[in-house]
C-alpha atoms as a PDB file:
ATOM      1  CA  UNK A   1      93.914 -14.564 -50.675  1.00  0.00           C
ATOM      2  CA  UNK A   2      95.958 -17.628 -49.583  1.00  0.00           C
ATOM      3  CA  UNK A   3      96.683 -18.071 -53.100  1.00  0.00           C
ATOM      4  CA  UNK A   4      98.169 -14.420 -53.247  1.00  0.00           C
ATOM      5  CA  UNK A   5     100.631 -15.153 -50.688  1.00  0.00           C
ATOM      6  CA  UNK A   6     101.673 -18.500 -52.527  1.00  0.00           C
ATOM      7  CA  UNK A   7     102.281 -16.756 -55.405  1.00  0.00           C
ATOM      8  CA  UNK A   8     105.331 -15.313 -55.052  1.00  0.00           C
ATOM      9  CA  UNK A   9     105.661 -13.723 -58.832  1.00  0.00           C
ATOM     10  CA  UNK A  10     102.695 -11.499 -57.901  1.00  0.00           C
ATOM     11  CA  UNK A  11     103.908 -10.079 -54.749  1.00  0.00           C
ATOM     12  CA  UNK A  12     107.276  -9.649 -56.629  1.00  0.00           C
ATOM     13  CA  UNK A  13     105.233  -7.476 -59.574  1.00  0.00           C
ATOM     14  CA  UNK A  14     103.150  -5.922 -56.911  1.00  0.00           C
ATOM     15  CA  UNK A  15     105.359  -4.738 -54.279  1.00  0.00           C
ATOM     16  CA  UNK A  16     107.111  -2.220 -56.621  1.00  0.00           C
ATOM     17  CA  UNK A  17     104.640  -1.106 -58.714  1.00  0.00           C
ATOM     18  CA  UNK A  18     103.357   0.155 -55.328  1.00  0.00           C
ATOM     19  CA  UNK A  19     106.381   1.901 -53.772  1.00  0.00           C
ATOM     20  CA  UNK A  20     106.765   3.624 -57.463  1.00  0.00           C
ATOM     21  CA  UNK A  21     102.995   4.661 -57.136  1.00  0.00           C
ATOM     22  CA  UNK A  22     103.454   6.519 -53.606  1.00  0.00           C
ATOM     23  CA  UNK A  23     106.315   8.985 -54.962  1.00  0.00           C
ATOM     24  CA  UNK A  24     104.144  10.044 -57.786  1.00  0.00           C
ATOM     25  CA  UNK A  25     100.372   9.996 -55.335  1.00  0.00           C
ATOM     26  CA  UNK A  26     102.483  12.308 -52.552  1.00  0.00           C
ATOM     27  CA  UNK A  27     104.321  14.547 -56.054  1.00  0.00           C
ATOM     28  CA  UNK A  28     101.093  15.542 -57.552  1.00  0.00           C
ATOM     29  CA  UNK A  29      98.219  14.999 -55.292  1.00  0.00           C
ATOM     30  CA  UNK A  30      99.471  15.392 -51.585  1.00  0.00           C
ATOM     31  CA  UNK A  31     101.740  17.764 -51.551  1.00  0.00           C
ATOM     32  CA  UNK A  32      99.329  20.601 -53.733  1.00  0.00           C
ATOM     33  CA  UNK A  33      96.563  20.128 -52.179  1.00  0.00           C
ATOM     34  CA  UNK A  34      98.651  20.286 -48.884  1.00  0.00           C
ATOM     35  CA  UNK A  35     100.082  23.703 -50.295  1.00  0.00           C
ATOM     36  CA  UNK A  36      96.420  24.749 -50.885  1.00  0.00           C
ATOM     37  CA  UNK A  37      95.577  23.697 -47.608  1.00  0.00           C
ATOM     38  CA  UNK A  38      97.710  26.023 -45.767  1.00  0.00           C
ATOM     39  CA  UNK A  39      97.448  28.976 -48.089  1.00  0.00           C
ATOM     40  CA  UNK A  40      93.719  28.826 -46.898  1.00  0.00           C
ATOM     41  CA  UNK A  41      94.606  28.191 -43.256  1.00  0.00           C
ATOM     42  CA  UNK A  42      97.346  31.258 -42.963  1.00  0.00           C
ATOM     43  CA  UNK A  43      94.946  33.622 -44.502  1.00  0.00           C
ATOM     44  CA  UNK A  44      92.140  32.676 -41.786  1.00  0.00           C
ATOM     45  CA  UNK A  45      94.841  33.318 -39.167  1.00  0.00           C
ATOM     46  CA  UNK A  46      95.742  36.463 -40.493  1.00  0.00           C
ATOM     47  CA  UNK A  47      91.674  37.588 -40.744  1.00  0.00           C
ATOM     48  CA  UNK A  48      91.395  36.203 -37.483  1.00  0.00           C
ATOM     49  CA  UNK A  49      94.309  38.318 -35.865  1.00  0.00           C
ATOM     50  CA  UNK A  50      92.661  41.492 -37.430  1.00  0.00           C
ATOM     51  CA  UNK A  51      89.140  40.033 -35.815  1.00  0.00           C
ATOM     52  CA  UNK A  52      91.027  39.417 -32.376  1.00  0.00           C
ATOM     53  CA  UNK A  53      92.831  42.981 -32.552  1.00  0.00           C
ATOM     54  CA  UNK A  54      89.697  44.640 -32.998  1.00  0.00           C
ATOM     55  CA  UNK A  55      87.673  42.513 -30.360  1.00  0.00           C
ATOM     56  CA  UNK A  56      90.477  43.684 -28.014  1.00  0.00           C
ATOM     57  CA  UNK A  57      90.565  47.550 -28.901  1.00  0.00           C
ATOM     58  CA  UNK A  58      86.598  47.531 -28.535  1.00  0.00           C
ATOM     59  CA  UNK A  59      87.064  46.140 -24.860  1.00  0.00           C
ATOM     60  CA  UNK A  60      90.219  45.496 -23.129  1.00  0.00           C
ATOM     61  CA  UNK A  61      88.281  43.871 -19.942  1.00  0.00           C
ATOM     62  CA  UNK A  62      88.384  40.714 -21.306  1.00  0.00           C
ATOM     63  CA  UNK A  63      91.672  40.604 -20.974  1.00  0.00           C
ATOM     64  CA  UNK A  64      91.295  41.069 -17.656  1.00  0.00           C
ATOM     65  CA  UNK A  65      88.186  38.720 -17.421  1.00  0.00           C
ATOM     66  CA  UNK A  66      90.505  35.815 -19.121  1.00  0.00           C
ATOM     67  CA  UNK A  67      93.465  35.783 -17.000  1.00  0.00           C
ATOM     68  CA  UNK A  68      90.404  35.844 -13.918  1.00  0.00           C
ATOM     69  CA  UNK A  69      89.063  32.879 -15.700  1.00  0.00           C
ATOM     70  CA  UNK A  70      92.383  30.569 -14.897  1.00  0.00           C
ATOM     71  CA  UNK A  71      92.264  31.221 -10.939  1.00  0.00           C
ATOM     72  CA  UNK A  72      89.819  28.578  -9.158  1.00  0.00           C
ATOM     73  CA  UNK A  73      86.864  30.734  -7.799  1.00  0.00           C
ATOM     74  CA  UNK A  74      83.675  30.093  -5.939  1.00  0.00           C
ATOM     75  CA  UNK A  75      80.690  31.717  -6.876  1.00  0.00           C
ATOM     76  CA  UNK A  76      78.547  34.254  -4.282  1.00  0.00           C
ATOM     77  CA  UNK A  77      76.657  37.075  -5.450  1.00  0.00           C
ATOM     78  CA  UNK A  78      77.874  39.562  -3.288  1.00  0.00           C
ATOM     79  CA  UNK A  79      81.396  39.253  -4.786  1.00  0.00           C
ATOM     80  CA  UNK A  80      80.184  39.157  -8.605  1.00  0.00           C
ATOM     81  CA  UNK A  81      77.427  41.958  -8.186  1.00  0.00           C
ATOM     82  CA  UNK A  82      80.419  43.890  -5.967  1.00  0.00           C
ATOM     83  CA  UNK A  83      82.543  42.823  -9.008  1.00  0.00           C
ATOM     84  CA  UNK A  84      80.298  44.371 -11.403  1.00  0.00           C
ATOM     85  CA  UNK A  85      79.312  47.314  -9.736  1.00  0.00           C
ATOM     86  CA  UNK A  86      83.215  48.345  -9.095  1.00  0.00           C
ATOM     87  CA  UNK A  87      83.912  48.199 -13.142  1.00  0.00           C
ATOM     88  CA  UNK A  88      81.172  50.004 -14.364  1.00  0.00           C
ATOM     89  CA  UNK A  89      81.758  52.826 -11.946  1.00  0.00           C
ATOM     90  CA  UNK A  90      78.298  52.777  -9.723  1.00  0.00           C
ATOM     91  CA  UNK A  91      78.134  53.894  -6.253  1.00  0.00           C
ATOM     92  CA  UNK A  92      77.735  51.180  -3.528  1.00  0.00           C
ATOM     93  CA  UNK A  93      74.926  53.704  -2.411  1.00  0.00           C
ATOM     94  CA  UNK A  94      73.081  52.908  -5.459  1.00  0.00           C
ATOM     95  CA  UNK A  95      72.619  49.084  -5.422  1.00  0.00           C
ATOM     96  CA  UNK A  96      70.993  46.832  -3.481  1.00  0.00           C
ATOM     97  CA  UNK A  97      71.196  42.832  -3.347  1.00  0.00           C
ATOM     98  CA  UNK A  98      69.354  40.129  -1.695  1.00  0.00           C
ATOM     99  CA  UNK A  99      70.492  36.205  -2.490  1.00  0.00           C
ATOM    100  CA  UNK A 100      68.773  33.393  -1.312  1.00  0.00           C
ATOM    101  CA  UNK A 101      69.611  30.084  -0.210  1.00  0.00           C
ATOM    102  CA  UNK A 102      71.105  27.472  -2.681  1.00  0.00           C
ATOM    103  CA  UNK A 103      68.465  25.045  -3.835  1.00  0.00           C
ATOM    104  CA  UNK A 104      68.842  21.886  -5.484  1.00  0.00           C
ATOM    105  CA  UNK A 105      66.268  21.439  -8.434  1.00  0.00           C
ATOM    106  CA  UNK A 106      66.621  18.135  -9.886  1.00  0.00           C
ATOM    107  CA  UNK A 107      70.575  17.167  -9.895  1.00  0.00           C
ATOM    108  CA  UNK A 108      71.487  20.588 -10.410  1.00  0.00           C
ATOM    109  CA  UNK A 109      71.850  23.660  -7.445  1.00  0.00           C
ATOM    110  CA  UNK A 110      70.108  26.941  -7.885  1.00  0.00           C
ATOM    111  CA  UNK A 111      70.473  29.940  -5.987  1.00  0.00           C
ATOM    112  CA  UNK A 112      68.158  33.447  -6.932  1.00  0.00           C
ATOM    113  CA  UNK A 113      68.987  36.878  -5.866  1.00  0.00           C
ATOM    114  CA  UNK A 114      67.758  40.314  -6.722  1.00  0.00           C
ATOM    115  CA  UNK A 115      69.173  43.392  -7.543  1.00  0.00           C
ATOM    116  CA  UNK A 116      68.572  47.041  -6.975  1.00  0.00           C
ATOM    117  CA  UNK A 117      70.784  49.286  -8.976  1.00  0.00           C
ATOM    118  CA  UNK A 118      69.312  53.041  -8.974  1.00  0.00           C
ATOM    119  CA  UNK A 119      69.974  56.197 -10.499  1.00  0.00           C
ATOM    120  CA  UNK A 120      71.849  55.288 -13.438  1.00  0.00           C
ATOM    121  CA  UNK A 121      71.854  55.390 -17.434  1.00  0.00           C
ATOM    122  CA  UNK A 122      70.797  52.518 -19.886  1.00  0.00           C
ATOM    123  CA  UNK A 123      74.634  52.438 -21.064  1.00  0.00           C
ATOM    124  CA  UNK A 124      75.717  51.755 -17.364  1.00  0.00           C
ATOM    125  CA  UNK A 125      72.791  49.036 -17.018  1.00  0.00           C
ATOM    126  CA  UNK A 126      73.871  47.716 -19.693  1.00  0.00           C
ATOM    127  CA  UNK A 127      77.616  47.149 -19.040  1.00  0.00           C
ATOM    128  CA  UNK A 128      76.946  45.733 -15.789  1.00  0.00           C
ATOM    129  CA  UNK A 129      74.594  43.301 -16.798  1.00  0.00           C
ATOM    130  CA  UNK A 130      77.230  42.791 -19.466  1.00  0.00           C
ATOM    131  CA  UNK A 131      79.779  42.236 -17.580  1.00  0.00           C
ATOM    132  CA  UNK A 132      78.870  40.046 -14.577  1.00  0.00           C
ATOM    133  CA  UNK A 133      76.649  37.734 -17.137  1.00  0.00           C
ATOM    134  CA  UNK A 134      80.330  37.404 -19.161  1.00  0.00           C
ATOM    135  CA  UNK A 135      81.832  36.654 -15.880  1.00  0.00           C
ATOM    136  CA  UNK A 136      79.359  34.267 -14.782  1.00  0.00           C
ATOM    137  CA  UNK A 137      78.519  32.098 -17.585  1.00  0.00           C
ATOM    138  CA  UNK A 138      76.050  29.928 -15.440  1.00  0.00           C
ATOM    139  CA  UNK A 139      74.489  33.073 -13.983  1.00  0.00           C
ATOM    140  CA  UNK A 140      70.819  34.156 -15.900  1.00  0.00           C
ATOM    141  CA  UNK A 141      69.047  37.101 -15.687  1.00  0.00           C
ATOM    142  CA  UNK A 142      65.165  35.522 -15.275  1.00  0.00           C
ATOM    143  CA  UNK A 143      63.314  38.764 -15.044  1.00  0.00           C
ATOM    144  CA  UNK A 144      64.467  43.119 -15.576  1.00  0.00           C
ATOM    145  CA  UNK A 145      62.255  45.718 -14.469  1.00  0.00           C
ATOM    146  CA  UNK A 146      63.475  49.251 -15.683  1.00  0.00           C
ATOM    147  CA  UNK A 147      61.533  52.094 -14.116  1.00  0.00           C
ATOM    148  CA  UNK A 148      61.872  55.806 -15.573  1.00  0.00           C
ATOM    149  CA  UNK A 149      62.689  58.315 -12.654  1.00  0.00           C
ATOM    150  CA  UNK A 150      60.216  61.006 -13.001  1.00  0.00           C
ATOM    151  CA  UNK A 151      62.087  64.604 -14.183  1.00  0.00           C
ATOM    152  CA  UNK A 152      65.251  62.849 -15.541  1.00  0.00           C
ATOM    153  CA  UNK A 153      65.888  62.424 -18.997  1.00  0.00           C
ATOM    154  CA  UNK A 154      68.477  59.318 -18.913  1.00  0.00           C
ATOM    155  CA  UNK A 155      68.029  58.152 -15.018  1.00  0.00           C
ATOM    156  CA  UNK A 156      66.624  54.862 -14.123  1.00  0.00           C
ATOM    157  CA  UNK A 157      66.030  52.099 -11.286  1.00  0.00           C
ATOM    158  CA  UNK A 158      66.683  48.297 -12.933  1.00  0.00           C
ATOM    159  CA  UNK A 159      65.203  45.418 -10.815  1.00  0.00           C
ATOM    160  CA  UNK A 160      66.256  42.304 -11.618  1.00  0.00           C
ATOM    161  CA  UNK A 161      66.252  38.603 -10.583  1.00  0.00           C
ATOM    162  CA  UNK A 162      69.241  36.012 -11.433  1.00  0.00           C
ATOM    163  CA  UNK A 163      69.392  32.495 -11.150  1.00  0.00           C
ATOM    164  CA  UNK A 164      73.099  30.980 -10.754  1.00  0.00           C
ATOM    165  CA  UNK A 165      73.171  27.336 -12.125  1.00  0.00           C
ATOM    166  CA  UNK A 166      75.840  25.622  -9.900  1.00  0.00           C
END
């Protein structure tokens, strides 16, 4: 290498036979497949839009859920479950919650509660455990008990048990 460097003819040769190799490398490799490149990438973004606009006319909450998601917030149950209940339209008659105390298990906090939601429909049940597990993304539903009421055709008592991983 030192020898390189003493020879001066070589670096004289060298030099510009690389600064006339870059114009024709960036002409015909970098600048096609950089063309190519964003062909690809604008028609993702445009499928992607279409995805997103679809996404949002299927359920405009998560609008709502997002711009929640940048205020600082502190878990309890009673506001989530309260939360819940409010947006998928179920009488505070018809719901019941008890939350424990907040456990640590290991390096990590638990607490458990359970919830009593009667007289509704499985679409209802569904959007509310929907909805407070897309709220809560530490929040798991560890056990569901759905009991037919006796004479209704689409009326039902849910119990279940949630663990929130703090």
């Amino acid at each position: 290498m030192k020898e390189l460097v003493k020879n001066q003819m070589l670096l004289y040769i060298l030099v510009p036979v690389l600064a006339a190799l870059w114009p024709i490398w960036v002409s015909t490799i970098s600048i096609p497949s950089t063309k190519a490149d964003w062909t690809r990438n604008r028609k993702e973004y445009l499928e992607s839009q279409k995805l997103f606009g679809q996404i949002l006319e299927l359920d405009p909450d998560r609008l709502v859920l997002a711009e929640a998601d940048n205020k600082v917030r502190q878990f309890s149950y009673a506001s989530a479950v309260e939360q819940a209940i409010k947006s998928c339209g179920i009488l505070p008659a018809n719901y019941k919650l008890s939350s424990g105390v907040p456990m640590k298990v290991g390096e990590q906090e638990v607490q458990t509660a359970d919830v009593t939601l009667k007289e509704l429909d499985i679409a209802t049940f569904a959007k509310f455990l929907d909805t407070i597990q897309l709220r809560w993304p530490n929040l798991q539903c560890t056990q569901l008990k759905l009991t037919k009421i006796k004479g209704e055709v689409n009326t039902w008592k849910c119990n279940l048990k949630f663990k929130y991983y703090k």
